[in-house]
Structures are given as C-alpha cells and as structure tokens.
N, C-alpha and C. Protein backbone atom coordinates (compact mmCIF):
# COMPACT_ATOMS: atom_id res chain seq x y z
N UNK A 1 0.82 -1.19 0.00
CA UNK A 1 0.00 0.00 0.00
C UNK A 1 0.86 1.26 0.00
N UNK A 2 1.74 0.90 0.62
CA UNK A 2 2.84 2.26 0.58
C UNK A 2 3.42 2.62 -0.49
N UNK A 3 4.00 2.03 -1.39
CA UNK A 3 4.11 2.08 -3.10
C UNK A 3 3.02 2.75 -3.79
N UNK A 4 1.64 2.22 -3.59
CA UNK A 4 0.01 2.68 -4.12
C UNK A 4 -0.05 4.25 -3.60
N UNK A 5 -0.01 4.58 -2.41
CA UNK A 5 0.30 5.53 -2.35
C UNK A 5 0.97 6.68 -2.58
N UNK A 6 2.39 6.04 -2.64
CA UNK A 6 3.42 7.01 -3.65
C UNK A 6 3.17 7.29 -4.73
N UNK A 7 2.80 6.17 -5.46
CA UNK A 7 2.20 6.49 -6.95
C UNK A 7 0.80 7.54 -6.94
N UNK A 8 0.21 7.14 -6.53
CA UNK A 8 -1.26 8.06 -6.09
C UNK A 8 -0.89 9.47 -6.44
N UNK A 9 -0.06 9.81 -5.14
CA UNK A 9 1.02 11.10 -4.31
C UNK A 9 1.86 11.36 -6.14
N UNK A 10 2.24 10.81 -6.82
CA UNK A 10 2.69 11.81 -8.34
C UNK A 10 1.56 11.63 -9.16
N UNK A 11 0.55 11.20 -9.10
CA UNK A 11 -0.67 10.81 -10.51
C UNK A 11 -1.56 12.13 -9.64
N UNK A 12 -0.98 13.26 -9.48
CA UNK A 12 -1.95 14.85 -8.97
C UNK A 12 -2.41 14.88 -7.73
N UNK A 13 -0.98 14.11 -7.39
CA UNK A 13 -1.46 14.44 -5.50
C UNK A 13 -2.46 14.15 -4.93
N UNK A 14 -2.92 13.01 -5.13
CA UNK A 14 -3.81 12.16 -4.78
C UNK A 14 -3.66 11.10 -3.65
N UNK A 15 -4.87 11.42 -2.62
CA UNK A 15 -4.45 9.79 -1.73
C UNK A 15 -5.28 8.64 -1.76
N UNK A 16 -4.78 7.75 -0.98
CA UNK A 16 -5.49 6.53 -1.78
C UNK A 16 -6.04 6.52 0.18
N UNK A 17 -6.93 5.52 -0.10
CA UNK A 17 -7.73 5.09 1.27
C UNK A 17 -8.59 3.59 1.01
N UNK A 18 -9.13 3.38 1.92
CA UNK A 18 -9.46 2.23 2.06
C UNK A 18 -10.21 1.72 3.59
N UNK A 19 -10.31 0.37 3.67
CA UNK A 19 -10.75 -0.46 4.79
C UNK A 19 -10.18 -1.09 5.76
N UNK A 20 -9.81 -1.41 6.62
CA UNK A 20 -9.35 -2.39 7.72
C UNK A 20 -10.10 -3.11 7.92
N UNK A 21 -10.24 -4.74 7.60
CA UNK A 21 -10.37 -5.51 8.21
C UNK A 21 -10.08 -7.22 8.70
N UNK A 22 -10.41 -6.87 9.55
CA UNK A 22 -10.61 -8.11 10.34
C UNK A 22 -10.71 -9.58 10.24
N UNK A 23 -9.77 -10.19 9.82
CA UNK A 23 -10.35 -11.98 9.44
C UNK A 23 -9.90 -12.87 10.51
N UNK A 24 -9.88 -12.49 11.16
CA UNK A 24 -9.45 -13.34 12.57
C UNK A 24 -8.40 -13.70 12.61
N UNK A 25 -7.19 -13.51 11.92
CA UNK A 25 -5.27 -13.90 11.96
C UNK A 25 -4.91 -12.46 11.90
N UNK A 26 -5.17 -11.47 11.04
CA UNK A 26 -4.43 -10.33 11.13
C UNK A 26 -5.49 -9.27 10.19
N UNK A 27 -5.05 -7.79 10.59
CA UNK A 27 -5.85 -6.60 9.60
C UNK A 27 -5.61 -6.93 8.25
N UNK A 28 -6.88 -7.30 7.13
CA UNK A 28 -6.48 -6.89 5.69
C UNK A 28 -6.56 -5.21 5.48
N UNK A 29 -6.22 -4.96 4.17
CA UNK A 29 -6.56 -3.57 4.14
C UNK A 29 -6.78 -3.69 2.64
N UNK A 30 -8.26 -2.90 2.54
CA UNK A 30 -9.24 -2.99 1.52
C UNK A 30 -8.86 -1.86 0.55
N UNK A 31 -8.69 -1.55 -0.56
CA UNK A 31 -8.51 -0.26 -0.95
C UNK A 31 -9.90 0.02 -1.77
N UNK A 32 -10.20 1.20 -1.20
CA UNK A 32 -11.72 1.37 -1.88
C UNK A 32 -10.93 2.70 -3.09
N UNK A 33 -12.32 3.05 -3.53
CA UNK A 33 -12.22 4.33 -4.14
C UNK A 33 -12.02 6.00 -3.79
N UNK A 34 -11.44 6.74 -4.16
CA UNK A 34 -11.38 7.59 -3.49
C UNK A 34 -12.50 8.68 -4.32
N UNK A 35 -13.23 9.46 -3.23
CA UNK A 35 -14.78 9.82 -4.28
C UNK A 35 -14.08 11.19 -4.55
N UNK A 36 -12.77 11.91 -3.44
CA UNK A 36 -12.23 13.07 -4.01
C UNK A 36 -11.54 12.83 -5.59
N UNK A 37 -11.53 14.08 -6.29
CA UNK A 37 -11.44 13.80 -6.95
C UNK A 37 -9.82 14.78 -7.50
N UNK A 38 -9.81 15.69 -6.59
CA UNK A 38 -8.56 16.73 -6.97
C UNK A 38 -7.73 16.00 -5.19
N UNK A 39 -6.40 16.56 -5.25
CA UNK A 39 -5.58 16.07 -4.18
C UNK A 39 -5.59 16.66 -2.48
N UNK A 40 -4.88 15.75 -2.22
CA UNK A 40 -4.60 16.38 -0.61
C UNK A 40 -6.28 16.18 0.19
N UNK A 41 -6.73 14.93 -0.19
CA UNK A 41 -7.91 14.56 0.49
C UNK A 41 -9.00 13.45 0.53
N UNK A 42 -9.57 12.84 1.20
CA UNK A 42 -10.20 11.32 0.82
C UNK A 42 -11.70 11.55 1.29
N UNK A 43 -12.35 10.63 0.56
CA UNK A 43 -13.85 10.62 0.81
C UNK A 43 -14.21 8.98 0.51
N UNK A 44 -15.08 8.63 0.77
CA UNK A 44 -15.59 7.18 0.82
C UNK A 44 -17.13 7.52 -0.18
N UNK A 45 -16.93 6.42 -1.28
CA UNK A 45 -17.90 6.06 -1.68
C UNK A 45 -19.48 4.87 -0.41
N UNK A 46 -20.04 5.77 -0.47
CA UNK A 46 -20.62 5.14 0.78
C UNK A 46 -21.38 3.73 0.11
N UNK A 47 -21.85 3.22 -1.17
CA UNK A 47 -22.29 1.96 -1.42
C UNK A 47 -21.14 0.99 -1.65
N UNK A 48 -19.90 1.71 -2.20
CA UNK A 48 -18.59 0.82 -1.86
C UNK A 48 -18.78 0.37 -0.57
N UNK A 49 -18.26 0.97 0.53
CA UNK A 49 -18.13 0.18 1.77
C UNK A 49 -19.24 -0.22 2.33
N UNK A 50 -20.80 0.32 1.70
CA UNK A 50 -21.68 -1.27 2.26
C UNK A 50 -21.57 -2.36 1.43
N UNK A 51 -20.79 -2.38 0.58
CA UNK A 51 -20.88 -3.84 0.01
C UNK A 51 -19.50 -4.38 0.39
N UNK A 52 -18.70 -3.85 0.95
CA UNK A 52 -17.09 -4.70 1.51
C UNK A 52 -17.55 -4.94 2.66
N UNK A 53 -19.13 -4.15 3.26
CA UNK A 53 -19.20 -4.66 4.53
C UNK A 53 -19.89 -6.21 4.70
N UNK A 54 -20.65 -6.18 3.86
CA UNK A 54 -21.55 -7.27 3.05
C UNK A 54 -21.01 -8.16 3.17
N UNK A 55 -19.91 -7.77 2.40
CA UNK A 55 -19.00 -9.03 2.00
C UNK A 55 -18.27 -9.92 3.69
N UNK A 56 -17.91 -8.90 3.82
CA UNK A 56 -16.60 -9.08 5.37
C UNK A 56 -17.80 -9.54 5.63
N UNK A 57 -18.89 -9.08 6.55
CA UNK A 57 -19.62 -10.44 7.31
C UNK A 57 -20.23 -11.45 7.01
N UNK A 58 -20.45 -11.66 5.67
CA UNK A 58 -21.09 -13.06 5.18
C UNK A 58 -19.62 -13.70 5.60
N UNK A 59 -18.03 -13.22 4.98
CA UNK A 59 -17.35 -13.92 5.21
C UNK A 59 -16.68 -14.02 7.23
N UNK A 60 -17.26 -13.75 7.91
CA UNK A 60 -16.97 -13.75 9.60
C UNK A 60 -16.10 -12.96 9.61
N UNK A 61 -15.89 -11.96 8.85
CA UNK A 61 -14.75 -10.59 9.54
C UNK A 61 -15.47 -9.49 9.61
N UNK A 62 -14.97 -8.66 10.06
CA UNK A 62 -15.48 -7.18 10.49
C UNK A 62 -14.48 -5.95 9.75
N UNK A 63 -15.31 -5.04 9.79
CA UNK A 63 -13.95 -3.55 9.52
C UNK A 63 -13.98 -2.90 10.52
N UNK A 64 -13.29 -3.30 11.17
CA UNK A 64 -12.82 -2.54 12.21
C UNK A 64 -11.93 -0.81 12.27
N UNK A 65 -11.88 -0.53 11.08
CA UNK A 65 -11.63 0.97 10.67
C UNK A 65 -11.05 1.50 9.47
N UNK A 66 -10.11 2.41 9.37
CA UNK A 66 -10.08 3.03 7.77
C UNK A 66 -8.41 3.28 7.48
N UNK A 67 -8.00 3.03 6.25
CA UNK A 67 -6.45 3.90 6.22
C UNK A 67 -6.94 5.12 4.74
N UNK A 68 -5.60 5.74 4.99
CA UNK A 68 -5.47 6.90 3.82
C UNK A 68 -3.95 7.47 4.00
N UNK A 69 -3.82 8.24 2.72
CA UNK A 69 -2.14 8.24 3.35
C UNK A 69 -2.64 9.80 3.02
N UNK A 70 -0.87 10.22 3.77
CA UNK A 70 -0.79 11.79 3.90
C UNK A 70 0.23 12.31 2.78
N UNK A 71 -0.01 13.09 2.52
CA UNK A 71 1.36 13.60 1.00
C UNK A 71 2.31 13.96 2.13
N UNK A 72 1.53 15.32 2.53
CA UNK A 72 2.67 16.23 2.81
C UNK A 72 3.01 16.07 4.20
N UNK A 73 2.21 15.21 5.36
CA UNK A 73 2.23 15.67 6.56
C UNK A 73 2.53 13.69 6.84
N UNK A 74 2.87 13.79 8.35
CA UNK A 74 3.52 12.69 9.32
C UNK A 74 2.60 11.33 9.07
N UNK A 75 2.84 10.31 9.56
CA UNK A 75 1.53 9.04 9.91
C UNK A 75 0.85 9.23 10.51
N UNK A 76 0.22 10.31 11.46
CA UNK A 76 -0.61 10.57 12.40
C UNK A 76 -2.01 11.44 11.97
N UNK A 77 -3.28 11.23 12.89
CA UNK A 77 -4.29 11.31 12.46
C UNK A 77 -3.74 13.23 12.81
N UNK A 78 -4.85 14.19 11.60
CA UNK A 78 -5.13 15.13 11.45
C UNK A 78 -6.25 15.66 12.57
N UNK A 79 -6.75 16.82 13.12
CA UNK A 79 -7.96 17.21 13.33
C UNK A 79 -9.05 16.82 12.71
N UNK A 80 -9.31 16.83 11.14
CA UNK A 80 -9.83 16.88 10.40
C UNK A 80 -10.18 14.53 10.59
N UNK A 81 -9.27 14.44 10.67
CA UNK A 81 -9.35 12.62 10.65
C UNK A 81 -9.73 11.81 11.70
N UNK A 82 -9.23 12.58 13.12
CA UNK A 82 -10.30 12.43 14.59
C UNK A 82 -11.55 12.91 13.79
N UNK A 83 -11.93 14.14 13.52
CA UNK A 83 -13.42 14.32 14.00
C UNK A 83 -14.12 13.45 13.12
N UNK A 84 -14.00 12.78 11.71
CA UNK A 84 -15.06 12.32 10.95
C UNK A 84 -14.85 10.74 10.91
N UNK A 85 -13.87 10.04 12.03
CA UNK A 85 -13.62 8.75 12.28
C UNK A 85 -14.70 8.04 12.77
N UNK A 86 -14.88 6.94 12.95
CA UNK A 86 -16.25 6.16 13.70
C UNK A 86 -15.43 6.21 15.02
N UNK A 87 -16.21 6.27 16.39
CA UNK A 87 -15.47 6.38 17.26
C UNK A 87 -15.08 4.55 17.60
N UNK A 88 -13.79 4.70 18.42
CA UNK A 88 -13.60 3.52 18.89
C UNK A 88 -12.73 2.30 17.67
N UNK A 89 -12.61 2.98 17.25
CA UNK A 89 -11.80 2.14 15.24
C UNK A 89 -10.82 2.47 15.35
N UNK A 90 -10.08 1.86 14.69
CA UNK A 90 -8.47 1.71 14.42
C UNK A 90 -8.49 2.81 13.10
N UNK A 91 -6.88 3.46 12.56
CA UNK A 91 -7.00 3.98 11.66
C UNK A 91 -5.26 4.04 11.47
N UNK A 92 -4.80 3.44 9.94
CA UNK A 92 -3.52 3.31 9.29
C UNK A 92 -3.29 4.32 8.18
N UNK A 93 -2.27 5.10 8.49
CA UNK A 93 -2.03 6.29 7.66
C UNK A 93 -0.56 6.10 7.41
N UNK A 94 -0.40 6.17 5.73
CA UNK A 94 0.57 6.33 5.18
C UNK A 94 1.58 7.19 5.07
N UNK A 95 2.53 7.76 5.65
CA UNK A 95 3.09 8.93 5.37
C UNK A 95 4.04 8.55 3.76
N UNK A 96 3.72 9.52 2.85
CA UNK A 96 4.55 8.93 1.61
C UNK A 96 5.55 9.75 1.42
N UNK A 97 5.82 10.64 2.13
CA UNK A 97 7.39 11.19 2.04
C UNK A 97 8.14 10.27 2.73
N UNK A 98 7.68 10.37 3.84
CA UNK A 98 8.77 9.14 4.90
C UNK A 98 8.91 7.71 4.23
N UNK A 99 7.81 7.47 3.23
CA UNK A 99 6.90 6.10 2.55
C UNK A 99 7.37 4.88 4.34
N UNK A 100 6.60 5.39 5.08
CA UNK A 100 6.01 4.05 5.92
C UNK A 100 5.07 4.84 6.96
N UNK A 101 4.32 3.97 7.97
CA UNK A 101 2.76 4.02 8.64
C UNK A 101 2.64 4.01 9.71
N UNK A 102 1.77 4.56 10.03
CA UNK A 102 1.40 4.44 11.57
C UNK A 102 -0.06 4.16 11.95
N UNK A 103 -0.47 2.83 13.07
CA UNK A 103 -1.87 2.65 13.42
C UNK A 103 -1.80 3.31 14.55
N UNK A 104 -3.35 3.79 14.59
CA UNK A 104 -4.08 5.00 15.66
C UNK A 104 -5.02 4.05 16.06
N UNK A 105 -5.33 4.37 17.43
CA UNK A 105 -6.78 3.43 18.04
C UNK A 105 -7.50 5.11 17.99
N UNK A 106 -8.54 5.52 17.56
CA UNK A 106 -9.25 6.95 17.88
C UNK A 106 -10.26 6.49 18.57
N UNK A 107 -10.69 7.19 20.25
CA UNK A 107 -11.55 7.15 20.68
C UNK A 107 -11.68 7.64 21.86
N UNK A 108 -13.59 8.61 21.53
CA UNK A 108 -13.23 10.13 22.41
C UNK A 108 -12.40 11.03 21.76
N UNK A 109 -12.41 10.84 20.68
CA UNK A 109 -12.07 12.14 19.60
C UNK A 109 -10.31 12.42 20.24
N UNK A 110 -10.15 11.12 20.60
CA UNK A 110 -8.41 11.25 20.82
C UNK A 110 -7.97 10.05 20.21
N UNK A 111 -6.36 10.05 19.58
CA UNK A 111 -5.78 9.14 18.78
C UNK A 111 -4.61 8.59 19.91
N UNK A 112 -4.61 7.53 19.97
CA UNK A 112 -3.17 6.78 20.98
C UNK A 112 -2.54 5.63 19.50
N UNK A 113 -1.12 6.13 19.81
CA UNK A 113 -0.70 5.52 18.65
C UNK A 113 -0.95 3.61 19.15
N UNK A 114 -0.96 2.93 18.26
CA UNK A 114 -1.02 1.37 18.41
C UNK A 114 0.37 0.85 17.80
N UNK A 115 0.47 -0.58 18.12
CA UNK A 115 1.50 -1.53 17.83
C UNK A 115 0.92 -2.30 16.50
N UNK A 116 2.26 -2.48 15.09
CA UNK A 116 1.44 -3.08 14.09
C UNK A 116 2.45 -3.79 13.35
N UNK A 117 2.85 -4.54 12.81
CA UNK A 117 3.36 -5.12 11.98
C UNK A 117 3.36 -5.02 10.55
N UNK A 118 3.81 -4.76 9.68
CA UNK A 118 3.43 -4.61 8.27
C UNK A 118 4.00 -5.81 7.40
N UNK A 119 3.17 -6.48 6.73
CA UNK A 119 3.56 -7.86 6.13
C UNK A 119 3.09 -7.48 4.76
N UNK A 120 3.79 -8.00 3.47
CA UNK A 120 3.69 -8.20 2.23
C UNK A 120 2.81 -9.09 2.05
C-alpha cells in the first residue's frame, strides 16, 4: 500500500484510502475508491463500503476501521481525521514522504498511537 500511495502522491497528489479488516489472523486492508477527486484529500464512496461490509460479514470478519495516506504531513491522524472517524476504530495512515505508517486506536475524539506489523 505504501508504493500505491506514492504512486497516487505523483498521478496529482492524490491519496489513496481504504478499509481495515478483520479476518481473525491479522488486519487486511481494503482499498476502496477515493470519491475526491482533486488532491490532498479522501472521501468514501458510501455503497462501496456497504458492500465490503456485506462481504466481510457473510465472510466472519469485520472492519474494524479506515487507512489513507498523507502527502505532505507525518503518519498521524489530522484534526480533520479524529473528528469524521467512527469512534472507537483503528485507523492506518501512510506517510509517503517518509513512505512508511502508523496505526491509531481513535476514541473520544483522541488518537493513541497502536503496535502493528506490516507484512507483504
């Protein structure tokens, strides 16, 4: 995802985003669509993610929260990324200058960084 991102980050400064979830061994991460359409920002197609949700629980996983990467700024959630989070969700942000990530637990409109592994 960190590559997808970089590329994103030169195809007009664009970020990419997506799903977290859940299959009971470890986080997948879903890449949805991004509904922005100019850079430096993400939006969710909202019938996209009811149908990955669809999907994840017919198949026994959950989404347990969201990634997106940042062009210009750190792995860490924004103002702007606390307030429109589901509360209580995990959230993986790309930094693509640094090109690597950081997971956030957000909840109570506060972010505590988490422990994560990143596997190919």
């Amino acid at each position: 995802m960190i590559d997808a991102a970089i590329h994103a980050a030169a195809d007009g400064g664009k970020e990419i985003c997506g799903l977290l979830v859940d299959n009971g061994y470890f986080i997948e991460l879903i890449k949805t669509k991004n509904k922005r359409k100019t850079g430096g920002g993400f939006a969710f197609y909202s019938q996209e993610v009811r149908s990955i949700k669809v999907a994840a629980e017919k198949l026994g996983h959950e989404i347990i929260g969201t990634f997106h990467s940042h062009l210009l700024y750190i792995a860490a959630p924004g103002e702007s990324d606390i307030a429109n989070v589901v509360d209580d969700s995990l959230m993986l942000i790309i930094d693509v200058l640094e090109k690597k990530a950081g997971l956030w637990h957000i909840e109570n409109q506060k972010a505590k960084k988490a422990q994560f592994i990143l596997i190919d």
